[in-house]
Protein backbone atom coordinates (compact mmCIF):
# COMPACT_ATOMS: atom_id res chain seq x y z
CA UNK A 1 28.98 -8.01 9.27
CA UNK A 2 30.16 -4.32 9.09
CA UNK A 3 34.00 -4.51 10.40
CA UNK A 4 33.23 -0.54 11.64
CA UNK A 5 33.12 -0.31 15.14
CA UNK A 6 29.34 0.03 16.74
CA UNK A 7 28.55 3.45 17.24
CA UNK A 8 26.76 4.47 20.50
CA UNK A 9 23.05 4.87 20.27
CA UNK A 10 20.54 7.07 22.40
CA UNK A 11 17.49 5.29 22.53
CA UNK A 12 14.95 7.82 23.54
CA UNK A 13 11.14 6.59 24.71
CA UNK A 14 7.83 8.48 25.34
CA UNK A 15 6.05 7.65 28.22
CA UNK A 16 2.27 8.45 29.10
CA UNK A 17 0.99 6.28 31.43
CA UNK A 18 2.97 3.32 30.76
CA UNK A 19 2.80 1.70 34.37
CA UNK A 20 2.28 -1.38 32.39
CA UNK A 21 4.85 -1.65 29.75
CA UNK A 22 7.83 0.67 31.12
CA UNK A 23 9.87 -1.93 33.06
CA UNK A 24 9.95 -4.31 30.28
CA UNK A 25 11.58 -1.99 27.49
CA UNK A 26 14.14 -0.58 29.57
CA UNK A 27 15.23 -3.60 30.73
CA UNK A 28 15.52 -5.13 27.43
CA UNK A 29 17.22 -2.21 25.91
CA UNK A 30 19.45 -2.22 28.86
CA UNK A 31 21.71 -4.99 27.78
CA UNK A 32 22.11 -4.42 23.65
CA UNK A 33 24.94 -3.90 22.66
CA UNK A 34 26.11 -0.21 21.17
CA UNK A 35 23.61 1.29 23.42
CA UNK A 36 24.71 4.74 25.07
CA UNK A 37 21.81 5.53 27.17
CA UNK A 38 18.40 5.44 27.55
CA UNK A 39 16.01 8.25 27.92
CA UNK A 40 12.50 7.80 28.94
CA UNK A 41 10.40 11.16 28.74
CA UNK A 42 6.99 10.66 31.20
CA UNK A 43 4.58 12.45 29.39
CA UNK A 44 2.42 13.80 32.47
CA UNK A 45 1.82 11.00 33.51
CA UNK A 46 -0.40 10.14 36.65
CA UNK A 47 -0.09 6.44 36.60
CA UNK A 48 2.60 5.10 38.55
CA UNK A 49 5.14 5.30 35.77
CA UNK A 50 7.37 8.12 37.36
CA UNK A 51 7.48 5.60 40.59
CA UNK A 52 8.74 3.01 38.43
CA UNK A 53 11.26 4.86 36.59
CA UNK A 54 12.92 5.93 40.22
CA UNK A 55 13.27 2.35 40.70
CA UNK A 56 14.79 1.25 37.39
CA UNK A 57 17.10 4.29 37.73
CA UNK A 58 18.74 2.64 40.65
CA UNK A 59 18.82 -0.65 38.84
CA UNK A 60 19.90 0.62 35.06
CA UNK A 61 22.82 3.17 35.03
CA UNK A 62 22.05 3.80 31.57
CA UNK A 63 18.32 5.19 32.10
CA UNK A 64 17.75 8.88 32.51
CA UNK A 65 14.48 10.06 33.04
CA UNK A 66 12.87 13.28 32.34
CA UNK A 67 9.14 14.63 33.10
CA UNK A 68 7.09 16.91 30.85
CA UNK A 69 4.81 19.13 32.95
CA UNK A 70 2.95 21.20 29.95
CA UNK A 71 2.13 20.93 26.60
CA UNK A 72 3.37 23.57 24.26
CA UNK A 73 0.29 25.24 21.86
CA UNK A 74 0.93 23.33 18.83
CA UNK A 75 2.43 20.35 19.63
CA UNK A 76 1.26 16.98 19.38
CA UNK A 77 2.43 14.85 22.66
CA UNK A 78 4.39 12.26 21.28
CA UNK A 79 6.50 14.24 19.33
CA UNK A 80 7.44 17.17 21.97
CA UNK A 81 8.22 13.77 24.25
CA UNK A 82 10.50 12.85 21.70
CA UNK A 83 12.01 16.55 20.77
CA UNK A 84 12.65 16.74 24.00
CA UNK A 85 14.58 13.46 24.62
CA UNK A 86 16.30 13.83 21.51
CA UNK A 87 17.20 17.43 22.71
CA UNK A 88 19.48 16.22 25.76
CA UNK A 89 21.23 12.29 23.44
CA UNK A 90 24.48 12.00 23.02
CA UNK A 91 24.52 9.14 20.75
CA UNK A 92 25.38 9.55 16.91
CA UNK A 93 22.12 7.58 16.27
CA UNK A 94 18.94 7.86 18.12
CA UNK A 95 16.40 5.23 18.98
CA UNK A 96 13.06 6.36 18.87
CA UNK A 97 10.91 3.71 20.35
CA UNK A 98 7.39 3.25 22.16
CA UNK A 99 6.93 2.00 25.71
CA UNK A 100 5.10 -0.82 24.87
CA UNK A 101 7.86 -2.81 22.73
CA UNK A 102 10.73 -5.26 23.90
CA UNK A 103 13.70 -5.56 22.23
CA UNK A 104 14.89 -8.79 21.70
CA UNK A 105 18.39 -9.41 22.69
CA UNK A 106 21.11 -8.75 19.68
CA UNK A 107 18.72 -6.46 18.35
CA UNK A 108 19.64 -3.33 18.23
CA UNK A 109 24.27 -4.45 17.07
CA UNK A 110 21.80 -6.19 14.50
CA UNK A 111 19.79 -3.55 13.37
CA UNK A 112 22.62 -0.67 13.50
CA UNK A 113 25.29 -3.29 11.11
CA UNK A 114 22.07 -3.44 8.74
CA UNK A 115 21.60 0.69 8.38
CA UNK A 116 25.65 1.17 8.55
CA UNK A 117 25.62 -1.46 5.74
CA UNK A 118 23.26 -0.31 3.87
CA UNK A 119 23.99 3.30 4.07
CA UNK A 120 20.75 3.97 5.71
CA UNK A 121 19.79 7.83 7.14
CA UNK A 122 16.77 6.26 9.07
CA UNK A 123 16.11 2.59 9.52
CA UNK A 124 12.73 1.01 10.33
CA UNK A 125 11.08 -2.06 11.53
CA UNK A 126 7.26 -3.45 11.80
CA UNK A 127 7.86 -4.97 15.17
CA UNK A 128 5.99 -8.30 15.74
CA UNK A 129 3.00 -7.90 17.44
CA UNK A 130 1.54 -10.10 20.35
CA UNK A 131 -1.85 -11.02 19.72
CA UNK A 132 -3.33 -13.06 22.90
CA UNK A 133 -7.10 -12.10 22.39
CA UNK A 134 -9.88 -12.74 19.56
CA UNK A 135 -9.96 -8.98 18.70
CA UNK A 136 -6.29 -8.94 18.46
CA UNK A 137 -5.71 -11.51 16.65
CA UNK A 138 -8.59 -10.58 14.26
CA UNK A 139 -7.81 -6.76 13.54
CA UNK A 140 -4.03 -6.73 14.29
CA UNK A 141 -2.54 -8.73 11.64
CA UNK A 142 -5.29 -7.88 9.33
CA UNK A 143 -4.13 -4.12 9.35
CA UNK A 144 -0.97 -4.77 9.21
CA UNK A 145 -1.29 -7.11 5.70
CA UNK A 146 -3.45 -4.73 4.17
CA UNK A 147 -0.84 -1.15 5.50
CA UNK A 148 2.18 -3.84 3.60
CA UNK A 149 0.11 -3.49 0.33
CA UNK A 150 0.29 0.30 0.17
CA UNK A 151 3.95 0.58 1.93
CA UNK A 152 5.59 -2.36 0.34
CA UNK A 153 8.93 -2.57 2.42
CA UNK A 154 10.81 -2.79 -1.21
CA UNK A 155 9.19 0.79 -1.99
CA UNK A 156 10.26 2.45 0.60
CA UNK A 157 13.71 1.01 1.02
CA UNK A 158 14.21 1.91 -2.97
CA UNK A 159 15.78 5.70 -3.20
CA UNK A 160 14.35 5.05 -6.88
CA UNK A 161 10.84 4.75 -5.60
CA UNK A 162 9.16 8.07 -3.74
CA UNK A 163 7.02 6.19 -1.47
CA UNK A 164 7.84 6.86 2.25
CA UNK A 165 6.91 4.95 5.62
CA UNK A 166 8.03 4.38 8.99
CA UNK A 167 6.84 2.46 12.29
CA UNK A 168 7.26 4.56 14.90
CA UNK A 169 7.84 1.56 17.11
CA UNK A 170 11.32 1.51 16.01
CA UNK A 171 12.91 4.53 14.21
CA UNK A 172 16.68 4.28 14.27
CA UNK A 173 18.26 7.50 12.68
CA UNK A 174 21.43 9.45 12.06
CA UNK A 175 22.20 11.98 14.60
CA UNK A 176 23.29 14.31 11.84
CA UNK A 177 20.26 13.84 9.40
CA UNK A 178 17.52 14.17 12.08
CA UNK A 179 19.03 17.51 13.25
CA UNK A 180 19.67 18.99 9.50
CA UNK A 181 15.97 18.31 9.03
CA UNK A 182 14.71 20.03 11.59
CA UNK A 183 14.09 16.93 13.90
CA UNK A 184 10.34 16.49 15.36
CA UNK A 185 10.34 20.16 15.49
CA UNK A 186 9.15 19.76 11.96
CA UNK A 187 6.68 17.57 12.37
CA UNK A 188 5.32 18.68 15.83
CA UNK A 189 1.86 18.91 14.51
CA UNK A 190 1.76 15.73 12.64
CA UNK A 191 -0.09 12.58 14.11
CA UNK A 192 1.78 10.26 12.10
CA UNK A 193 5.13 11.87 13.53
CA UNK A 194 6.78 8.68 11.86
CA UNK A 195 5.80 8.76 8.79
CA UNK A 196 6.00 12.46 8.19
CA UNK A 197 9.89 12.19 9.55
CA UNK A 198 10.93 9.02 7.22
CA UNK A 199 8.61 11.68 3.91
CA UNK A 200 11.27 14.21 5.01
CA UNK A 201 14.41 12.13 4.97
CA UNK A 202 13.69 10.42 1.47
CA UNK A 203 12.55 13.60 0.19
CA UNK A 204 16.13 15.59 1.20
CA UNK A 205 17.58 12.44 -0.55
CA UNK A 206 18.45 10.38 2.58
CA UNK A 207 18.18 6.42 2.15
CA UNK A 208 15.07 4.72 3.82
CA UNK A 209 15.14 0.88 4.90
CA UNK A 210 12.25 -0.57 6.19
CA UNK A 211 12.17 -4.12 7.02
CA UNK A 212 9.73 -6.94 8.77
CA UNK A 213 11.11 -6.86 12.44
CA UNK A 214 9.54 -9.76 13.80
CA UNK A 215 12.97 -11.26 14.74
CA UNK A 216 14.07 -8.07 16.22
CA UNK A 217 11.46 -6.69 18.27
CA UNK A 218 8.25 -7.39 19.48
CA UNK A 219 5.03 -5.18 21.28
CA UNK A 220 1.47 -5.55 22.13
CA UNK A 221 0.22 -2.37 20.79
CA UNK A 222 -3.45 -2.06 22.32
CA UNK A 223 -4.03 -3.94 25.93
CA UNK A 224 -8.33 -2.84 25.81
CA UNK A 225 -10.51 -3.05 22.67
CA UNK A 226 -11.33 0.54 23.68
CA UNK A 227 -7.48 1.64 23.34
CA UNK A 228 -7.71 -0.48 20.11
CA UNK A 229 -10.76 1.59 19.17
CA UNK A 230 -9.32 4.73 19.84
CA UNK A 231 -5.40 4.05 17.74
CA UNK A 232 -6.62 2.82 14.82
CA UNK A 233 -9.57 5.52 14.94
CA UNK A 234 -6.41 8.04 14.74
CA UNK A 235 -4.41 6.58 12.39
CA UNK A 236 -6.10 4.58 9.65
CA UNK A 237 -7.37 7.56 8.10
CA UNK A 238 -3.56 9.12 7.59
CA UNK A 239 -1.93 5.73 6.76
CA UNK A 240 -4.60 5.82 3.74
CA UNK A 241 -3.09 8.96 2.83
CA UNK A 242 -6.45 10.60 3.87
CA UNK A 243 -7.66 9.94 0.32
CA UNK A 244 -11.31 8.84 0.31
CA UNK A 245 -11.28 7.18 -3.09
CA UNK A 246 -8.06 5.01 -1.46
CA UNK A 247 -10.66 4.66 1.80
CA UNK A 248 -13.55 3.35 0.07
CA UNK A 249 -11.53 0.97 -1.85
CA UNK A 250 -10.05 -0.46 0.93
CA UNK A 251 -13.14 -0.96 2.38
CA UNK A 252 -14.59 -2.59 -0.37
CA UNK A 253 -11.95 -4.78 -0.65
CA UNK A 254 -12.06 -5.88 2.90
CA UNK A 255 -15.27 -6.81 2.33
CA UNK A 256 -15.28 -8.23 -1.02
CA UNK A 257 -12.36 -10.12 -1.26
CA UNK A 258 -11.54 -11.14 2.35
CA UNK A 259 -15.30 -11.36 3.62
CA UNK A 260 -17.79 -12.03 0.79
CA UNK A 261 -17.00 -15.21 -0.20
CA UNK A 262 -17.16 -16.88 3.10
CA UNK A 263 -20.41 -15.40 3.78
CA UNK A 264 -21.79 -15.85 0.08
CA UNK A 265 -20.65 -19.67 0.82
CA UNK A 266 -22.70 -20.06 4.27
CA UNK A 267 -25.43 -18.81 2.24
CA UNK A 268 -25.63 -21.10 -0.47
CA UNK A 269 -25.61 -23.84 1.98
CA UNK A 270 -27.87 -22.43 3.86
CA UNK A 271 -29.74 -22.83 0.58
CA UNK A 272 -29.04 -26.09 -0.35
CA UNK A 273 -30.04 -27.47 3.20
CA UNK A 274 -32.93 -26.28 2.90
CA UNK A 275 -34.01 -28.20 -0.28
CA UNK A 276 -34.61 -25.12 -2.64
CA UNK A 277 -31.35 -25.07 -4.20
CA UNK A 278 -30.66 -26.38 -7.73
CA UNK A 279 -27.34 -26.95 -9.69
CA UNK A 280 -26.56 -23.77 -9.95
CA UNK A 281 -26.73 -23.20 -6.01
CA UNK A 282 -24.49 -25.96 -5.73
CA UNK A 283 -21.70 -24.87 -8.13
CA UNK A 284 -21.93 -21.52 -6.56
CA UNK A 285 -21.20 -22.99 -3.12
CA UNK A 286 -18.50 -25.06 -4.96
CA UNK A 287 -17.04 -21.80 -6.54
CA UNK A 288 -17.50 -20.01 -3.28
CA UNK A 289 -15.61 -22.44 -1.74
CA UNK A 290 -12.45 -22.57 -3.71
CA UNK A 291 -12.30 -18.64 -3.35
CA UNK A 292 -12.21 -19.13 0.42
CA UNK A 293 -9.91 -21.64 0.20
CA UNK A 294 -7.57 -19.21 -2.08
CA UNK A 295 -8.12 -16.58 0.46
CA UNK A 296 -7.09 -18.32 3.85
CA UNK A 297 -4.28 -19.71 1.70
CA UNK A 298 -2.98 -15.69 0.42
CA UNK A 299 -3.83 -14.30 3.40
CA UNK A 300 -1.73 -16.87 5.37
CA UNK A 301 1.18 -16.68 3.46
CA UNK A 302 0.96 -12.45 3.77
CA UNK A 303 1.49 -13.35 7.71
CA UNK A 304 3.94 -15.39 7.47
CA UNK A 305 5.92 -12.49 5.38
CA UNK A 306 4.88 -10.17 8.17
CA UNK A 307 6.64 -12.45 10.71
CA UNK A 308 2.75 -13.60 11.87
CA UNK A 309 1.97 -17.06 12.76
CA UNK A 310 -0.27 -18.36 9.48
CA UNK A 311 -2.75 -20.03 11.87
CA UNK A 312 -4.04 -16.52 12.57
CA UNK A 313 -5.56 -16.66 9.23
CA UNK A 314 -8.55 -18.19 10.84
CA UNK A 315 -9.54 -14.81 12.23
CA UNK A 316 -9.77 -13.65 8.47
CA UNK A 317 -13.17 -12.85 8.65
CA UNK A 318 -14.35 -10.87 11.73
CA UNK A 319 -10.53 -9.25 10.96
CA UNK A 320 -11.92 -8.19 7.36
CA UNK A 321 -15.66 -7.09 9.25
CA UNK A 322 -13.70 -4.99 11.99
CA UNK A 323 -11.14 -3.67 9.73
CA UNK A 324 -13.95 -1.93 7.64
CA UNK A 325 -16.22 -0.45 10.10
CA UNK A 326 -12.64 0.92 12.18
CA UNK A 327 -11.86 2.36 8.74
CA UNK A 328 -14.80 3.88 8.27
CA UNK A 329 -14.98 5.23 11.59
CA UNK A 330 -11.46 7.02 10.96
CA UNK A 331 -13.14 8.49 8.25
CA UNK A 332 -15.53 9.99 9.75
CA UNK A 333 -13.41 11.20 12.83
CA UNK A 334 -11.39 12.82 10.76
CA UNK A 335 -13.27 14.02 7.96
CA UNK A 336 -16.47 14.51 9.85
CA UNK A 337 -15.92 14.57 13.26
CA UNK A 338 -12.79 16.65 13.07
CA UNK A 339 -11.20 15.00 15.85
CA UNK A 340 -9.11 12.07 17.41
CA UNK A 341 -8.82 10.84 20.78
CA UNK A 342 -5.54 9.35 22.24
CA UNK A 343 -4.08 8.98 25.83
CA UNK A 344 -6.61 11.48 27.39
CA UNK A 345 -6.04 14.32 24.95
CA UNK A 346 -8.24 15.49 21.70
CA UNK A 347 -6.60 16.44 18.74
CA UNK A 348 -8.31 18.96 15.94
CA UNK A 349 -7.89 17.19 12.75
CA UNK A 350 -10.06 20.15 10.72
CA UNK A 351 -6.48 22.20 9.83
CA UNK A 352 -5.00 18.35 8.51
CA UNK A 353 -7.55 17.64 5.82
């Protein structure tokens, strides 16, 4: 452990329409240790988030709340949510973190002796995700294996390597280094606000760490297929660099590697049951079968890296099915469309591509 004393953290939240969630991250970030204060920005909202806030302000002398009323012209939402909160922290660090996570206890002393060790400008963590329907537990950790292949958390935590990532879940960075870069005023346009920040930091030679945060912190990103739908709609595209060769490929993939061979093995028993297969439909259910075997056995042990419980490989399949057609789709949002969707607002992805 890091014999320097904790430093106090801001830990600053956006909040549109988080009626749902709100309650549970402040009052898990209400007890960790180092904390300074909490500062939850409502983003317009007209749930009953600002009603809840007024309550937890009595209960949590921490919490300060603040209310956006406009949007200004060029501005993405999340980010001028966090500019702002970041505008009025004290703390030498500040939290960045969504309203949908919860923070286990320990977490954050944890987290903070990790990026003081390690000498880190801006620390991340993939938080673990609750899963508790099909379509969860299909698409969820499916993304998230295939999004650890092309931001390996050894890349990006190597200031040999240039490759860049964050989880905007849970961005923990120096006071000093966010300001210097120009904080999210520099990335006000960006939908990937995360990433974009963590590509500035390694690239004005700050030191990354990203990390599996399972242990640490834990959300359920999407509560609606719909909402599902509509994130991974905005983001896939961007996380795949918005390079259509990359796109295609991890399509194919999806459906090659993670889908085919199940289905090509239904099919050649299909065959055989029917009495027109031969030898050669046998061995190919036979070879067909070992490949599934291999893949529920890799694609387990990914999870279980990712801090997922291996008995979700299961949902391999419709995971691999969904995966491609939501890539697809942010694809063609992007690159045809030329538009996303996201907590009631449209955003004009024509000027990104």
């Amino acid at each position: 452990m890091n014999s320097n004393p904790i430093e106090a953290v801001s830990a600053i939240i956006p909040a549109r329409n988080e009626e749902a969630n709100i309650a549970r991250v402040v009052r898990s970030l209400a007890g960790q240790d180092g904390l300074g204060e909490i500062i939850v920005v409502d983003d317009q909202s007209d749930d009953r988030t600002s009603e809840i806030l007024r309550g937890l302000e009595a209960e949590v002398p921490a919490l300060c709340s603040l209310r956006i009323e406009s949007l200004p012209e060029g501005w993405l939402g999340k980010s001028f949510a966090l500019a702002t909160g970041a505008s009025v922290a004290s703390g030498e660090w500040l939290l960045f973190t969504d309203a949908d996570t919860e923070h286990l206890p320990g977490s954050l002393a944890a987290l903070l002796d990790v990026a003081q060790d390690r000498g880190a400008d801006l620390l991340s963590v993939s938080p673990g995700q609750e899963t508790p329907t099909w379509w969860e537990r299909s698409v969820i950790p499916f993304v998230y294996v295939k999004l650890a292949e092309i931001y390996r958390f050894e890349d990006v935590s190597d200031p040999n390597s240039p490759a860049a990532a964050a989880n905007g879940q849970y961005v923990l960075v120096r006071r000093e280094t966010y300001q210097r870069l120009g904080g999210h005023e520099a990335v006000r346009s960006a939908i990937l606000e995360d990433v974009e920040l963590a590509r500035r930091v390694k690239a004005a030679g700050g030191r990354l760490v990203f990390l599996p945060g399972a242990a640490w912190v834990r959300t359920r990103m999407y509560r609606t297929f719909g909402e599902m739908w509509r994130g991974w709609t905005k983001n896939l595209y961007l996380l795949y660099g918005g390079d259509l060769e990359r796109i295609l490929g991890g399509f194919l993939d999806a459906w090659v590697s993670d889908a085919l061979p199940a289905l090509a093995f239904l099919a050649a028993c299909f065959w055989l049951a029917s009495g027109r297969g031969s030898a050669v439909s046998a061995a190919v259910a036979v070879a067909c079968f070992l490949l599934v075997v291999y893949g529920h056995w890799s694609y387990g042990r990914a999870l279980r890296r990712l801090g997922f419980d291996a008995r979700l490989a299961g949902y391999q399949i419709p995971g691999a099915l969904l995966f491609s057609v939501l890539l697809a789709n942010s694809a063609w949002a992007h690159r045809g469309a030329g538009h996303v969707q996201w907590k009631g607002r449209e955003y004009s992805t024509k000027a990104k591509q």
